[in-house]
N, C-alpha and C. Protein backbone atom coordinates (compact mmCIF):
# COMPACT_ATOMS: atom_id res chain seq x y z
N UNK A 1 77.58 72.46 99.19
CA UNK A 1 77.14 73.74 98.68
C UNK A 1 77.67 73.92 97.26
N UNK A 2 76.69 74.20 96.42
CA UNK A 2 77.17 74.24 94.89
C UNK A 2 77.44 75.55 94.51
N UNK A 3 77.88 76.60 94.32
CA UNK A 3 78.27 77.85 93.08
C UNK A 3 77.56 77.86 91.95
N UNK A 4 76.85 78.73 91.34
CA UNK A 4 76.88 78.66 90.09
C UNK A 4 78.06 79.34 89.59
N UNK A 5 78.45 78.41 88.98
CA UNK A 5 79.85 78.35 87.87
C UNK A 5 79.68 77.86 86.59
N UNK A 6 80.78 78.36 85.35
CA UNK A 6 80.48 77.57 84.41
C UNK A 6 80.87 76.25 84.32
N UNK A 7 80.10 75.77 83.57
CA UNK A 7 81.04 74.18 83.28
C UNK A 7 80.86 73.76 82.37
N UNK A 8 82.24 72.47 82.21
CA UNK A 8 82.00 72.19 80.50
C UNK A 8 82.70 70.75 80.61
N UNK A 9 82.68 69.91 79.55
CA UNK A 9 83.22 68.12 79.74
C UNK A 9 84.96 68.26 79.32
N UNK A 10 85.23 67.17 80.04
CA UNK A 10 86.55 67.17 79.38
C UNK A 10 86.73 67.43 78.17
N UNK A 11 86.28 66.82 77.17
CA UNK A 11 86.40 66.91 75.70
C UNK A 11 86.53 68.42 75.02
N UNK A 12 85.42 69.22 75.64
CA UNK A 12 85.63 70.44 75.17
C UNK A 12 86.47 71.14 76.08
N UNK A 13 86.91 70.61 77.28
CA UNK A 13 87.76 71.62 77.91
C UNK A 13 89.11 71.67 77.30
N UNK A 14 89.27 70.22 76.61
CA UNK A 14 90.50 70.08 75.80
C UNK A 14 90.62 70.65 74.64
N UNK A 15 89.58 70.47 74.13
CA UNK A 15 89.70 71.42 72.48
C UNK A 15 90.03 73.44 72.82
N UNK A 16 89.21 73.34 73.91
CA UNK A 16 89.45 74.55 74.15
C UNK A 16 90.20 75.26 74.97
N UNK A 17 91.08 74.51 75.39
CA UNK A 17 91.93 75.11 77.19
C UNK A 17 92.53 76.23 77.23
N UNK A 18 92.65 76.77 75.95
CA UNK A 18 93.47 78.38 76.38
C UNK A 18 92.74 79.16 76.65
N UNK A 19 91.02 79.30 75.99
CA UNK A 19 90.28 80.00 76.16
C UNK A 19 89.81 79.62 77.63
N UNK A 20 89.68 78.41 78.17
CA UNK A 20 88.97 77.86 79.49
C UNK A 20 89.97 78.59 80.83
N UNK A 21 91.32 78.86 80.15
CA UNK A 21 92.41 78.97 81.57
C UNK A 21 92.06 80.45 81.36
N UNK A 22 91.93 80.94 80.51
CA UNK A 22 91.47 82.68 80.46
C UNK A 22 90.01 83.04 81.26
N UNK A 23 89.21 82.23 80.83
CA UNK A 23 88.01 82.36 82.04
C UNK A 23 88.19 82.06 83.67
N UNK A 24 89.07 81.12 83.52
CA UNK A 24 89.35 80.93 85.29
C UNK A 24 89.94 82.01 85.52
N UNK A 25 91.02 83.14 85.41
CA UNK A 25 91.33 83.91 85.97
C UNK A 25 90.11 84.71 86.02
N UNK A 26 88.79 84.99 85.79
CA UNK A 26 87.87 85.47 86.10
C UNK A 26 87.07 84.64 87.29
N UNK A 27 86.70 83.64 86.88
CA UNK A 27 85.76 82.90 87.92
C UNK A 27 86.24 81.12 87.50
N UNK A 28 85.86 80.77 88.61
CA UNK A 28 86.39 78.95 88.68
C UNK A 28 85.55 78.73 87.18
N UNK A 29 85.68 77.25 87.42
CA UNK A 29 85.52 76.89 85.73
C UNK A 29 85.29 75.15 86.16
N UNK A 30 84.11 74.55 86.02
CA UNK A 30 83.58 73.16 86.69
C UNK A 30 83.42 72.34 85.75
N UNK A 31 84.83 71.04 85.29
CA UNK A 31 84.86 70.52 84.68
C UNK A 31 83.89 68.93 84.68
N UNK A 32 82.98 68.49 84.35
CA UNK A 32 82.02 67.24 84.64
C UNK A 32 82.85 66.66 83.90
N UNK A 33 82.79 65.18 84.30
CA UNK A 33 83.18 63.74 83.63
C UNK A 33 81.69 63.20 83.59
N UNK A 34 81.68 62.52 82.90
CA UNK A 34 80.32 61.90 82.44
C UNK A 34 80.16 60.53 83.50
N UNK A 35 80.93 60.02 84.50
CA UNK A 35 80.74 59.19 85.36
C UNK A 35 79.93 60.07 86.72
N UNK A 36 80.23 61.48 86.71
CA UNK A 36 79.95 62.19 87.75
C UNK A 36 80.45 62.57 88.67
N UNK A 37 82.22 62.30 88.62
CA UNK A 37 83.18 63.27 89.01
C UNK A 37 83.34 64.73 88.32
N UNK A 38 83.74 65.33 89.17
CA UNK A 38 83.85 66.55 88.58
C UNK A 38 85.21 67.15 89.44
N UNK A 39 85.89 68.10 88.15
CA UNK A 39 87.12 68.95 88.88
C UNK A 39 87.10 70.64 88.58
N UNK A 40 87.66 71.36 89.74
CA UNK A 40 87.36 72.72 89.15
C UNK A 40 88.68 73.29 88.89
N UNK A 41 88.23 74.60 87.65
CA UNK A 41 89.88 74.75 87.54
C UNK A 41 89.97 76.45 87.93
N UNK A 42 90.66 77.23 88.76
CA UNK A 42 90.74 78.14 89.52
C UNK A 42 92.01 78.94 89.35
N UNK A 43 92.00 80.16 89.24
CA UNK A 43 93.52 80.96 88.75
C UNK A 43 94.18 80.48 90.53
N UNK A 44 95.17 80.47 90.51
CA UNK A 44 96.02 80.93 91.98
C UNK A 44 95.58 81.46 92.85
N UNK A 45 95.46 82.95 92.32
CA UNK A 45 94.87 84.15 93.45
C UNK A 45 93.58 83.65 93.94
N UNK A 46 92.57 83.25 92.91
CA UNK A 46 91.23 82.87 93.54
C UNK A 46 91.93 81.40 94.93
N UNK A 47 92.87 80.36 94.23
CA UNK A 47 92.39 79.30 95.22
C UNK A 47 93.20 79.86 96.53
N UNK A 48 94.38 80.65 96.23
CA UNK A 48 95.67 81.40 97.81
C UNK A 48 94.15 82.44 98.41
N UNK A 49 93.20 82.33 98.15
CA UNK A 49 92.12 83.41 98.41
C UNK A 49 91.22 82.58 99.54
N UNK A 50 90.87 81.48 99.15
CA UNK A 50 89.92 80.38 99.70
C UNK A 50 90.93 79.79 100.94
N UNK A 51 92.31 79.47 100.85
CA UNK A 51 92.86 79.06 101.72
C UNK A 51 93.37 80.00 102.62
N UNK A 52 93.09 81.45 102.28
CA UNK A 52 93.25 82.12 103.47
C UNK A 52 92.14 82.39 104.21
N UNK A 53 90.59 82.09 103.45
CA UNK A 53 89.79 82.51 104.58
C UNK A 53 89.29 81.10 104.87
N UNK A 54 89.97 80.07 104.51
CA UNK A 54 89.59 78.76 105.57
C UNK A 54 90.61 79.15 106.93
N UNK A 55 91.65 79.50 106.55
CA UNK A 55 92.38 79.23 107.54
C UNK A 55 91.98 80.63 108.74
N UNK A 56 91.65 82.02 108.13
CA UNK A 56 90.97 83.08 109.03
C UNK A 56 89.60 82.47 109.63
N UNK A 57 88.77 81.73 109.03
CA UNK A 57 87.71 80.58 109.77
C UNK A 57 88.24 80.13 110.56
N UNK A 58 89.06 79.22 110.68
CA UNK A 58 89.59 78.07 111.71
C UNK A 58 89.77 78.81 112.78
N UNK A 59 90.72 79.78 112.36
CA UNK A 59 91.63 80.82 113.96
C UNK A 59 90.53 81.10 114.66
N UNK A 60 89.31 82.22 113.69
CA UNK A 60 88.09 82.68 114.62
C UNK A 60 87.26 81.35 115.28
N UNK A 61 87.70 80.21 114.48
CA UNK A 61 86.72 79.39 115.33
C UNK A 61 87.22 78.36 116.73
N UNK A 62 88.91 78.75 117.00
CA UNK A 62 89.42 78.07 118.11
C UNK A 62 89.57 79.23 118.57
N UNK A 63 89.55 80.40 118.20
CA UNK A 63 89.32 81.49 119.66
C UNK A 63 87.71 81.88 120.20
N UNK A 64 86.90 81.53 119.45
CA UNK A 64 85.20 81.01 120.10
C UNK A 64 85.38 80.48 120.71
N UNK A 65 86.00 79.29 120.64
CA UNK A 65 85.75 77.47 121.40
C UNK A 65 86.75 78.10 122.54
N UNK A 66 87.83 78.63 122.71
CA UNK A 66 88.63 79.21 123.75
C UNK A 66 87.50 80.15 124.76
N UNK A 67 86.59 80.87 124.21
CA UNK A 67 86.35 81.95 124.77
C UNK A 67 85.01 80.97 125.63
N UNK A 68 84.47 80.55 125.10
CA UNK A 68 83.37 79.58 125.32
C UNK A 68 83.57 78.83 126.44
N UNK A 69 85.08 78.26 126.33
CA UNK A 69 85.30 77.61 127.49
C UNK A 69 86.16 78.18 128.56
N UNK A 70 86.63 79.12 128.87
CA UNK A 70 87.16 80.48 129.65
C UNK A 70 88.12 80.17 129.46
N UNK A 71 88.84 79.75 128.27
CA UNK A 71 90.32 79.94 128.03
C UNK A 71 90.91 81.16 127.70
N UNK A 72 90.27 82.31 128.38
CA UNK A 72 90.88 83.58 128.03
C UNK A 72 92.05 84.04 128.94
N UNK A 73 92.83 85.15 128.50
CA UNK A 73 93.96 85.90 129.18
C UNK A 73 93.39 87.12 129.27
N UNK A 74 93.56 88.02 130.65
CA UNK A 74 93.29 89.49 130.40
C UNK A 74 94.20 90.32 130.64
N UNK A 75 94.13 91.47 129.76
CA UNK A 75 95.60 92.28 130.31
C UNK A 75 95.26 93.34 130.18
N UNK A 76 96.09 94.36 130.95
CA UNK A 76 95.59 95.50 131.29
C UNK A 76 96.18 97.11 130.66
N UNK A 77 95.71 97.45 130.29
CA UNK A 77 96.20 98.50 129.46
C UNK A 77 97.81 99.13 129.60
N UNK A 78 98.51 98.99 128.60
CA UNK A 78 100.06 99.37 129.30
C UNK A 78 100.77 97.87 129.52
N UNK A 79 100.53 96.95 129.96
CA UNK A 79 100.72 95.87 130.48
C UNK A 79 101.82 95.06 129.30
N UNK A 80 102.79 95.24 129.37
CA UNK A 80 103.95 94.64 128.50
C UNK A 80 104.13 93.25 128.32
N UNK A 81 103.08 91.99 129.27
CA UNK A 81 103.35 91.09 129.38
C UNK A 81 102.39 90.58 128.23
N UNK A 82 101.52 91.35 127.97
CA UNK A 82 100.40 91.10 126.65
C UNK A 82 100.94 90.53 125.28
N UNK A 83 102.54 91.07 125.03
CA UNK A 83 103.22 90.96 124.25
C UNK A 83 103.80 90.09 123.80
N UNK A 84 103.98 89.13 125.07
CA UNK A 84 104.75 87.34 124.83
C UNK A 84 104.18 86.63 124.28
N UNK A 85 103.16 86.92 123.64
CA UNK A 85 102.38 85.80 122.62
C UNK A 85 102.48 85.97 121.34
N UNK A 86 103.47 87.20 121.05
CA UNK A 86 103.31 87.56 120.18
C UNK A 86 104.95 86.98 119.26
N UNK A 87 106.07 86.62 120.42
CA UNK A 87 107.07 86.64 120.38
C UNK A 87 107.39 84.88 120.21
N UNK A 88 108.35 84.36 119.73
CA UNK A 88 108.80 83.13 119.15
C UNK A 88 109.90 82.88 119.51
């Protein structure tokens, strides 16, 4: 799946990198190599952003695959034992 993002070659990302790291804190920034690798360059917050909703993906998707296959627990309102899963 591609983004439209900007992008630009090494060469000019080098002549220009202060201005290029100022646009990534707005939106990623898709560096091409002329072989047809490519790297993107992303503030922090955007990439700590992506790795939290891979990882909120994953959880919702092993409590589907749980629910799917009746790996559920039920507990009953009041029920204090609901709580041990919560505990370490």
């Amino acid at each position: 799946m591609r983004f439209n993002m900007e992008s630009t070659s090494p060469r000019t990302f080098r002549a220009n990198l202060k201005e290029y790291m100022d646009m990534a804190d707005e939106k990623p920034i898709r560096i091409q190599k002329r072989e047809g690798n490519a790297c993107v360059l992303m503030s922090e917050e955007y990439y700590e952003g992506l790795l939290n909703e891979i990882s909120s993906l994953q959880k919702s998707l092993l409590s589907a695959n749980q629910a799917l296959k009746g790996e559920t627990t039920e507990y009953k309102i009041g029920d204090k034992d609901r709580l041990k899963r919560f505990k370490k």
